[in-house]
Protein backbone atom coordinates (compact mmCIF):
# COMPACT_ATOMS: atom_id res chain seq x y z
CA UNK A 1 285.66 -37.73 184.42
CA UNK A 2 282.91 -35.29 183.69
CA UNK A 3 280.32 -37.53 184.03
CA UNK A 4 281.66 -38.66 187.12
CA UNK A 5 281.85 -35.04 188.52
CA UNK A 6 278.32 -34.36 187.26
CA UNK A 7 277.22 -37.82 188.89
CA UNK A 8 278.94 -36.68 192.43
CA UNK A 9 276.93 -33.32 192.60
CA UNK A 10 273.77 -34.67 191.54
CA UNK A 11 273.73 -37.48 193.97
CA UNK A 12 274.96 -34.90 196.77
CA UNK A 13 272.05 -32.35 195.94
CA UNK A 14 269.47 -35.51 195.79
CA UNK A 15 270.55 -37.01 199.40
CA UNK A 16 270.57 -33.13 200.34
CA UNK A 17 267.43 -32.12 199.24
CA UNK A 18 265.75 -35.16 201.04
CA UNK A 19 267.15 -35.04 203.93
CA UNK A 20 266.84 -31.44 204.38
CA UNK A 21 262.98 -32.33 204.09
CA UNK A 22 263.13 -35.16 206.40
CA UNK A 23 264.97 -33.21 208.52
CA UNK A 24 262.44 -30.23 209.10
CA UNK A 25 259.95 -32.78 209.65
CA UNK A 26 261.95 -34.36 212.67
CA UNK A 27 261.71 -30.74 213.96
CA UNK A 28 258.41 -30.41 213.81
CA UNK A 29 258.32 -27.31 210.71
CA UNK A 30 254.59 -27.11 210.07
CA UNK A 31 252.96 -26.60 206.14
CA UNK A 32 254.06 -22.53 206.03
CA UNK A 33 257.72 -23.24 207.22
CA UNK A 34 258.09 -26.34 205.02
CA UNK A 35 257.06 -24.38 202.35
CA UNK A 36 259.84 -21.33 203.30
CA UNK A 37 262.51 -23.93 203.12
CA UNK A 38 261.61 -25.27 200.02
CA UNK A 39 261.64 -21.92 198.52
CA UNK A 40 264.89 -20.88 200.30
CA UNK A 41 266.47 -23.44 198.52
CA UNK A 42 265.88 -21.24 194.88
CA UNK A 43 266.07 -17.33 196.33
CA UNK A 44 270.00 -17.46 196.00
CA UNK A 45 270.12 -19.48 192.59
CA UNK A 46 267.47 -16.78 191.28
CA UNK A 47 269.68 -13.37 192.23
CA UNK A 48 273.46 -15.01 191.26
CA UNK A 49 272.97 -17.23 188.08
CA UNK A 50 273.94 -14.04 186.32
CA UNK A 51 276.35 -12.37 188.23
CA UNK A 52 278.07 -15.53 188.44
CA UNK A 53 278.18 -16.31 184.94
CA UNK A 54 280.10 -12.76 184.92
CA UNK A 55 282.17 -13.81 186.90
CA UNK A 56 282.97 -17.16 184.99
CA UNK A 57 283.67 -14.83 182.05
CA UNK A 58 286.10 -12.72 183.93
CA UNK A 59 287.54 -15.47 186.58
CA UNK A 60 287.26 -18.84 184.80
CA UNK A 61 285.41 -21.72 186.57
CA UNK A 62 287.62 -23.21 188.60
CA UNK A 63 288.13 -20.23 191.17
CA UNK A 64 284.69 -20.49 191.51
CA UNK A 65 283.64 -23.65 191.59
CA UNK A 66 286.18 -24.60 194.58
CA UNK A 67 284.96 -21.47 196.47
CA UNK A 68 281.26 -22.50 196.51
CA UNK A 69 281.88 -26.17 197.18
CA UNK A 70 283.56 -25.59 200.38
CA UNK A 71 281.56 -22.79 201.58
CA UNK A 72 278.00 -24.71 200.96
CA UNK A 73 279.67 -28.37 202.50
CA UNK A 74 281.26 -25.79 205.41
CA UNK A 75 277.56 -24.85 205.88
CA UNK A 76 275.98 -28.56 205.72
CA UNK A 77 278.29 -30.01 208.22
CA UNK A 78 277.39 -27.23 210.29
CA UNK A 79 273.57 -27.65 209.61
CA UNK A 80 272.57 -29.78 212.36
CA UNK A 81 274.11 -27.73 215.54
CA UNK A 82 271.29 -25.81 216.03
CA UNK A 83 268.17 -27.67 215.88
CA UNK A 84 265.58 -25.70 214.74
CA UNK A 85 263.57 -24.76 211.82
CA UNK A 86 264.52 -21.02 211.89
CA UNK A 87 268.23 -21.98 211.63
CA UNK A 88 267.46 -24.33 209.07
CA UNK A 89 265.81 -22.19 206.88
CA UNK A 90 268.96 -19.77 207.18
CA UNK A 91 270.73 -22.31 205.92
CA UNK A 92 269.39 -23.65 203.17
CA UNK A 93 268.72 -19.75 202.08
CA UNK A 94 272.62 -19.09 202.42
CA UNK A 95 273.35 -22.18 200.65
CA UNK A 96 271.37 -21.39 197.49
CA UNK A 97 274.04 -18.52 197.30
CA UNK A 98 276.73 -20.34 196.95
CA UNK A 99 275.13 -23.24 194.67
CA UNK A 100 274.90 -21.25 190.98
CA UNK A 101 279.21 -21.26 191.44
CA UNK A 102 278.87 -25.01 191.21
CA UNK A 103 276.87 -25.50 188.40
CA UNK A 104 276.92 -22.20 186.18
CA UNK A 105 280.87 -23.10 185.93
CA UNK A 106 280.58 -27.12 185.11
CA UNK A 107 277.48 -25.76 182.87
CA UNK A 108 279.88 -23.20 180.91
CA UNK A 109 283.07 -26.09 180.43
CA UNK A 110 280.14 -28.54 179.14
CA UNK A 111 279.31 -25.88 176.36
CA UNK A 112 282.81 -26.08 175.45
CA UNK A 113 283.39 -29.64 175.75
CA UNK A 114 280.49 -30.61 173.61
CA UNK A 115 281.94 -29.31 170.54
CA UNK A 116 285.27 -32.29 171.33
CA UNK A 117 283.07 -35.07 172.48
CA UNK A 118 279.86 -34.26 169.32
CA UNK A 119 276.51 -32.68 170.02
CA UNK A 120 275.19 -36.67 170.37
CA UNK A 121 276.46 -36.76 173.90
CA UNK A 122 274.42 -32.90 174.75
CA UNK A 123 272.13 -35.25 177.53
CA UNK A 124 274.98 -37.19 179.09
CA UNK A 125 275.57 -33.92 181.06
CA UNK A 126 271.97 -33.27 182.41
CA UNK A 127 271.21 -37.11 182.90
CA UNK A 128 274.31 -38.32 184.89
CA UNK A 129 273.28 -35.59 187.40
CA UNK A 130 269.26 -36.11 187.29
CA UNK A 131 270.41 -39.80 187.62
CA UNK A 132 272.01 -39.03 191.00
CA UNK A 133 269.56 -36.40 191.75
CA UNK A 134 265.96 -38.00 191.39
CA UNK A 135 266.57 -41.57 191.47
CA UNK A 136 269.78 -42.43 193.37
CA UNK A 137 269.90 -39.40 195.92
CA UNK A 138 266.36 -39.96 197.07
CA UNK A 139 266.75 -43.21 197.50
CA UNK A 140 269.99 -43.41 199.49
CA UNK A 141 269.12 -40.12 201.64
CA UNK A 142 266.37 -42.35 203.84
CA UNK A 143 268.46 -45.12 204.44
CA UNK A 144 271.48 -42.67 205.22
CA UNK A 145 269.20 -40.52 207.53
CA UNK A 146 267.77 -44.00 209.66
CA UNK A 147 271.60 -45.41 209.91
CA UNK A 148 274.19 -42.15 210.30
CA UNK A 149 271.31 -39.61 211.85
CA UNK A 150 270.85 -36.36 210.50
CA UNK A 151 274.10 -35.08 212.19
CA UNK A 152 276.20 -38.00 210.10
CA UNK A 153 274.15 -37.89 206.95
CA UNK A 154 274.89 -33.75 206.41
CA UNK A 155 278.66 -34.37 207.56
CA UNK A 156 279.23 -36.86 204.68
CA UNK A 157 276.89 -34.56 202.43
CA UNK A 158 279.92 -32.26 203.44
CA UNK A 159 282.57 -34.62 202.51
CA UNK A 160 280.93 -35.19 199.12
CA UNK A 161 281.30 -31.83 198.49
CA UNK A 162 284.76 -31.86 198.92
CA UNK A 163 285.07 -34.92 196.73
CA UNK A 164 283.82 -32.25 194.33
CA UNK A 165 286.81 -30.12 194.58
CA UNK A 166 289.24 -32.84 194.71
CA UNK A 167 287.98 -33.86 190.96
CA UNK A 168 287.14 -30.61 189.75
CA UNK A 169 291.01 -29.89 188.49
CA UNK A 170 290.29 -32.94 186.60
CA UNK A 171 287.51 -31.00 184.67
CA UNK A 172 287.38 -27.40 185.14
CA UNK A 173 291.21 -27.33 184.33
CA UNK A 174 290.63 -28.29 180.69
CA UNK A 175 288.29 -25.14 180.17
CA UNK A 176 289.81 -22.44 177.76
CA UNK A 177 289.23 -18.79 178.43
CA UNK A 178 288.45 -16.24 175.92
CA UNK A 179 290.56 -14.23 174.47
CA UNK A 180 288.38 -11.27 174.18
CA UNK A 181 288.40 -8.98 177.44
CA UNK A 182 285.23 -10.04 180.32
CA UNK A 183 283.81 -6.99 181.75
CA UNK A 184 283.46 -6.57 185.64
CA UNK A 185 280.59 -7.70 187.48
CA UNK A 186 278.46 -4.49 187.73
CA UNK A 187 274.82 -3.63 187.63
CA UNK A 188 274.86 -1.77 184.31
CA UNK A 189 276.52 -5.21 183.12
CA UNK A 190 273.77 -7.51 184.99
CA UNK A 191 271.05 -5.52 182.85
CA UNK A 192 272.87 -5.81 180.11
CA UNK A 193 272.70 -9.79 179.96
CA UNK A 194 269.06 -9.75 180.82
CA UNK A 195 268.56 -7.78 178.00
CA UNK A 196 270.37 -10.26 175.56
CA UNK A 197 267.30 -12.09 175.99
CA UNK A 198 265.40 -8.94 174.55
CA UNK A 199 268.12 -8.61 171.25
CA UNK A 200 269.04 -11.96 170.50
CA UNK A 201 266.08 -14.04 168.78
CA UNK A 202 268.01 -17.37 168.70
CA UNK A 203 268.50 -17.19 173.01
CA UNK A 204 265.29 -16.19 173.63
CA UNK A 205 263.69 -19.13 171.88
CA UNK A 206 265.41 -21.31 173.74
CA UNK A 207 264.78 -19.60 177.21
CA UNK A 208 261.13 -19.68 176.64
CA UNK A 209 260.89 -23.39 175.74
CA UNK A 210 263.44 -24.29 178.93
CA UNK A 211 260.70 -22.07 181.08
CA UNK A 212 258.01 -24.23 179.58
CA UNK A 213 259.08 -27.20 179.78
CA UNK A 214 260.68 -26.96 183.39
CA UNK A 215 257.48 -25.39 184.46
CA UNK A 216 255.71 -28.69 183.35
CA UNK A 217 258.14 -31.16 184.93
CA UNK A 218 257.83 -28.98 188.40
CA UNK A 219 254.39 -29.75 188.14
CA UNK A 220 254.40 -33.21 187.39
CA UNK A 221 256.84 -33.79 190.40
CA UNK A 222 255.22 -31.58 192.77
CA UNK A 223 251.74 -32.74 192.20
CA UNK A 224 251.38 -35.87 189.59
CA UNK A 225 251.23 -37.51 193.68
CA UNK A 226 248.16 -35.92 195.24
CA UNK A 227 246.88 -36.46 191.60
CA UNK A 228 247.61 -40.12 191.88
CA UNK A 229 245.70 -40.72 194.85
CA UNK A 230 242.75 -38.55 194.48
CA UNK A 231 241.95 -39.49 191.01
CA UNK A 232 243.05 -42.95 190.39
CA UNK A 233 242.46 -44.02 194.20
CA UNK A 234 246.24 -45.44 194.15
CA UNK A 235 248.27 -45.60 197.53
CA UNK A 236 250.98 -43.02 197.86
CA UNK A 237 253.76 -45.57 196.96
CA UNK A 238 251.95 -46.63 193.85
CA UNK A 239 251.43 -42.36 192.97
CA UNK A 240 255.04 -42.00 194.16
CA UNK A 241 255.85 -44.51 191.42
CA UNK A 242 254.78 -42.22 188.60
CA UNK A 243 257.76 -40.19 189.69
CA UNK A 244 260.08 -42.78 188.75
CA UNK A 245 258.20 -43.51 185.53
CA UNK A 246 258.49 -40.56 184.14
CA UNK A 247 262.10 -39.93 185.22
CA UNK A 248 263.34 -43.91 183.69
CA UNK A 249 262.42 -42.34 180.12
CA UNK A 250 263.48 -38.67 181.01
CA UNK A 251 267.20 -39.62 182.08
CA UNK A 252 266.63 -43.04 179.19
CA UNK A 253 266.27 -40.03 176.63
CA UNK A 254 268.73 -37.99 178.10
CA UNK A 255 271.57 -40.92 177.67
CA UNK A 256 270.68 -42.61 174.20
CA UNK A 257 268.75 -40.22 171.83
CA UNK A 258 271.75 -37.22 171.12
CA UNK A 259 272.57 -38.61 168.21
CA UNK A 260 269.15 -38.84 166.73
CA UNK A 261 268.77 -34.74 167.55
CA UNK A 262 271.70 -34.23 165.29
CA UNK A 263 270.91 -36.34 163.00
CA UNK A 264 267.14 -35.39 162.28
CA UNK A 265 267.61 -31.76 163.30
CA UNK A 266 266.77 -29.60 165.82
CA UNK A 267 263.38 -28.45 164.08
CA UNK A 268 262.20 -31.82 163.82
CA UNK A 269 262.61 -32.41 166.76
CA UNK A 270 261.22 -29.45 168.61
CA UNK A 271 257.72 -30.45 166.46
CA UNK A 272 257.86 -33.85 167.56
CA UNK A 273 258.62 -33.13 171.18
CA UNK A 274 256.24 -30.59 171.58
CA UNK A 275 253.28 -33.04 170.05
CA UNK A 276 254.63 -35.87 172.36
CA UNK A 277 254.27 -33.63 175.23
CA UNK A 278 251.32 -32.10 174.80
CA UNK A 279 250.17 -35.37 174.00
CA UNK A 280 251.31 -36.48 177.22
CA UNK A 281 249.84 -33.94 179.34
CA UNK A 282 246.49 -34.77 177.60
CA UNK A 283 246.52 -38.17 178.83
CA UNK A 284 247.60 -36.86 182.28
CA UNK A 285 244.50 -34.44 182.51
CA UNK A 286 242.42 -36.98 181.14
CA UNK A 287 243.09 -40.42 182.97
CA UNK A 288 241.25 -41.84 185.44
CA UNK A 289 243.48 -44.87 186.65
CA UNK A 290 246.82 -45.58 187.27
CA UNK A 291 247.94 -47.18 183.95
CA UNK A 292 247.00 -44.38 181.78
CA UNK A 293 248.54 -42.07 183.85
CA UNK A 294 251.99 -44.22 184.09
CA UNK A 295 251.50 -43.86 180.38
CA UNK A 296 251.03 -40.13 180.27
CA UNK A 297 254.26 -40.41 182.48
CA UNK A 298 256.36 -42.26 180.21
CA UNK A 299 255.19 -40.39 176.89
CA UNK A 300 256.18 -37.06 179.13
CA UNK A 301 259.46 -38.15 180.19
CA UNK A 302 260.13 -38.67 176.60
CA UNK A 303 259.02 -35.71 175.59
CA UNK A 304 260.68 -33.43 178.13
CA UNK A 305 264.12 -35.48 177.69
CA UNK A 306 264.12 -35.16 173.75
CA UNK A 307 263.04 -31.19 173.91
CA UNK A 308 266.30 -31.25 176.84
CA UNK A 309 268.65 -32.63 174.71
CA UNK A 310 267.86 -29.88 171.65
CA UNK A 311 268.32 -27.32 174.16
CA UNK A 312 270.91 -28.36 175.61
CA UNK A 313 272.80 -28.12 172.37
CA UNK A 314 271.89 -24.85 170.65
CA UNK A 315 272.45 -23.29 174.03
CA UNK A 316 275.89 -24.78 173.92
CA UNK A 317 276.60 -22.84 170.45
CA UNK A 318 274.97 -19.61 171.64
CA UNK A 319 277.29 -19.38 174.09
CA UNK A 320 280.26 -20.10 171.66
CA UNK A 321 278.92 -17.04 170.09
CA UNK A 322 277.75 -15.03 173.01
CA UNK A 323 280.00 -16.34 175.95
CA UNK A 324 279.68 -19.32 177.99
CA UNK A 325 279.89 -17.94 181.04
CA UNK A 326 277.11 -15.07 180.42
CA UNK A 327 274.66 -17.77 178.43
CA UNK A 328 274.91 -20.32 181.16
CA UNK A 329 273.75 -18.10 183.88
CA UNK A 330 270.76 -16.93 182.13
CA UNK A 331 270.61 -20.56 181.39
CA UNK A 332 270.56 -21.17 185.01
CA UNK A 333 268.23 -18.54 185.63
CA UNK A 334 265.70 -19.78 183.35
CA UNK A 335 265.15 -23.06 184.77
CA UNK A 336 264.23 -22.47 188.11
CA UNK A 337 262.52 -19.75 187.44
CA UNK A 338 260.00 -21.97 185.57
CA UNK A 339 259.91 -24.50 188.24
CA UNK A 340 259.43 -22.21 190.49
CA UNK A 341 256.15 -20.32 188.32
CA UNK A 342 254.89 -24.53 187.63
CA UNK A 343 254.63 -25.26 191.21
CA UNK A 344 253.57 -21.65 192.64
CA UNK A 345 250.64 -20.38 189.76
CA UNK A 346 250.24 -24.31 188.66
CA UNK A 347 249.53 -24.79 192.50
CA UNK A 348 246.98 -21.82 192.37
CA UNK A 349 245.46 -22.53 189.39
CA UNK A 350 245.00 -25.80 190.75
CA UNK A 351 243.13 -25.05 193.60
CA UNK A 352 240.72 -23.36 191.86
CA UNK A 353 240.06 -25.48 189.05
CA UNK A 354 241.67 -28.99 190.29
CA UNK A 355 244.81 -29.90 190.16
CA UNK A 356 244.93 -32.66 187.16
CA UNK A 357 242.87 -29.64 185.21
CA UNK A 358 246.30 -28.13 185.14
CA UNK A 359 247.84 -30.96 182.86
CA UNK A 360 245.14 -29.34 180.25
CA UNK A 361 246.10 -25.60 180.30
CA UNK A 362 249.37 -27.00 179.95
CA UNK A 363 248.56 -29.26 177.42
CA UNK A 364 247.10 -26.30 175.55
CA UNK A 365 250.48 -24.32 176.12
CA UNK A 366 252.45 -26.98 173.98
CA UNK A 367 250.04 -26.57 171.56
CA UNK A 368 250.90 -23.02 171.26
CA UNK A 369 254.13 -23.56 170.86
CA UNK A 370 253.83 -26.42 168.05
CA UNK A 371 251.71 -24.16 166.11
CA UNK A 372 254.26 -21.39 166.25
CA UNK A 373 257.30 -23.39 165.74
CA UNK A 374 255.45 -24.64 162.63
CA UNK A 375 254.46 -21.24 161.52
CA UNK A 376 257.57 -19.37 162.36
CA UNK A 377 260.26 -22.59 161.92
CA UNK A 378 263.12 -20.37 162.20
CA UNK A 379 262.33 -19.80 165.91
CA UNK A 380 263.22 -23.64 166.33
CA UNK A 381 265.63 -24.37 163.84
CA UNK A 382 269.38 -25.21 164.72
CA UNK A 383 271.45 -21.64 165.25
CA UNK A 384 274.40 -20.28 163.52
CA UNK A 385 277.47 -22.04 163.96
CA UNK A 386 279.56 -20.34 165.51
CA UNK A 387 282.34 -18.47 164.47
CA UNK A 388 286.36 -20.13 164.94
CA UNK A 389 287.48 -17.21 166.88
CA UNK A 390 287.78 -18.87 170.06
């Protein structure tokens, strides 16, 4: 039932996503606004992944989740009354608000559940919803938009959302709260969980590798396109096939290789996924056709999916130790704050040293980090267990 749940909301942000694009187009948004909307869609998930992992602490994830479902699908079915870009882009912004409630509380039961269901299933989570998000959403979201319209395509995105709520009881209802006292959402306390990341060693590790490694996938899927085409000469549906490459071993990884992560270790494993990816993004700055970079694709989505699944799990235990709620909002935090800084500064760097130049610097960043995981391997090695207090 999780992964059904999971599977809902990431095929409902996928169509969403899309068609929101598709949508600004048919109003004629030009490069700045499309740009504003894109970014509108992050500005609420950047200010409320914390406080609302707070609140999961004090509330429970249930309250939550149900309250941000039907608020964002209240706002989709309205979406298309107004046609315009302006109201669009209001939208989307007040959306993005309501969005972290969603996922920071299925993201806090997961870190529970994983310690019934074994540490092997850690990527079921993350791939049943990049399944529906990048490969099934897309897909379905054009041939929704050219037979229900945008008006009937954002009504059932609405509808989807409340299929959301219906199941969540299914879920959410199995979460157990602490027993230990949450503290109210203030500002002293918002501080306070930023600066866990400053205290606890173990956390911050894993923050800076999700930062990397979300910055490089932002990349990839905002540019490996343009890339395509320029450098390999490749029509836009055979660049726009990379996309799918990559994501075919990313979500593959995601579903089959848990077990291997426990069973070889989380250190291990951070070395070999940081080589592969590095590796990766090597062949990506370097190739000049399309099959080397399909390869660079594959060996990336590998990389990225293995490195996903070891986070995925020690961030599961810090928050047994630290507090679900409170770990899976700076969680939430992290990663789109590094997609957001791998399509903004890798877009800017870009520019002024070409784009597929970027795959180098990047390149050279996993680097870094093998060399220090292998000098310092406690930075990388699996956390504490935590303790049976809860």
């Amino acid at each position: 039932m999780f992964a059904a749940l999971s599977s809902v909301m990431g095929l409902s942000v996928g169509v969403a996503k899309v068609t929101t694009t598709l949508y600004a187009l048919d109003l004629g948004a030009d490069e700045a606004m499309l740009g504003l909307i894109s970014g509108s869609q992050s500005v609420g998930v950047l200010m409320m992944s914390i406080p609302i992992g707070l609140l999961v602490e004090r509330f429970g994830p249930s309250r939550l989740f149900v309250l941000g479902s039907l608020v964002a699908g209240a706002v989709y079915a309205a979406l298309p009354s107004v046609p315009s870009p302006v109201f669009l882009l209001a939208c989307t912004t007040a959306i993005s608000f309501f969005m972290p409630m969603r996922f920071v509380s299925l993201s806090t039961v997961f870190m529970q559940q994983l310690e019934t269901v074994g540490e092997g299933k850690a990527g079921w989570y993350r791939g049943t919803h990049m399944a529906g998000m990048f490969l099934i959403g897309p897909v379905l979201a054009a041939s929704l938009t050219r037979s229900l319209g945008f008006p009937g395509t954002y009504r059932l995105i609405a509808l989807t959302f409340l299929l959301t709520v219906a199941l969540s009881p299914l879920v959410l209802g199995r979460y157990a709260t602490r027993a230990a006292p949450a503290r109210s959402l203030r500002l002293a306390n918002v501080r306070s969980e930023l600066a866990l990341l400053a205290h606890d060693v173990e956390l911050r590790s894993v923050c800076v590798i999700e930062f990397a490694a979300q910055s490089v996938n932002s990349f990839f899927m905002f540019f490996i396109i343009p890339i395509g085409m320029l450098v390999a000469g490749v029509t836009a549906a055979d660049a726009s096939g990379l996309l799918a490459w990559q994501g075919i071993t990313f979500i593959f990884a995601l579903f089959t290789m848990g077990d291997l992560v426990s069973r070889v270790g989380h250190e291990r494993v951070y070395l070999g996924s940081f080589a592969l990816t590095a590796g990766a993004l090597l062949v990506l700055g370097l190739s000049r056709d399309l099959w080397p970079l399909r390869a660079g694709g594959l060996l990336l989505g590998l990389g990225l999916g293995l490195l996903q699944i070891a986070n995925l799990t020690r961030i599961a235990r810090i928050g047994a130790r630290v507090g679900r709620g409170k770990v899976a909002g700076l969680h939430a935090l992290v990663g789109p704050s590094g997609g957001l800084f791998g399509s903004t500064v890798g877009g800017l760097v870009g520019r002024s040293f070409g784009l597929q130049t970027m795959f180098l610097f990047l390149s050279a960043l996993f680097g870094l980090l093998l060399v220090m995981a292998r000098r310092v391997p406690s930075v990388v090695a699996s956390v504490r267990e935590p303790a049976p207090a809860e």
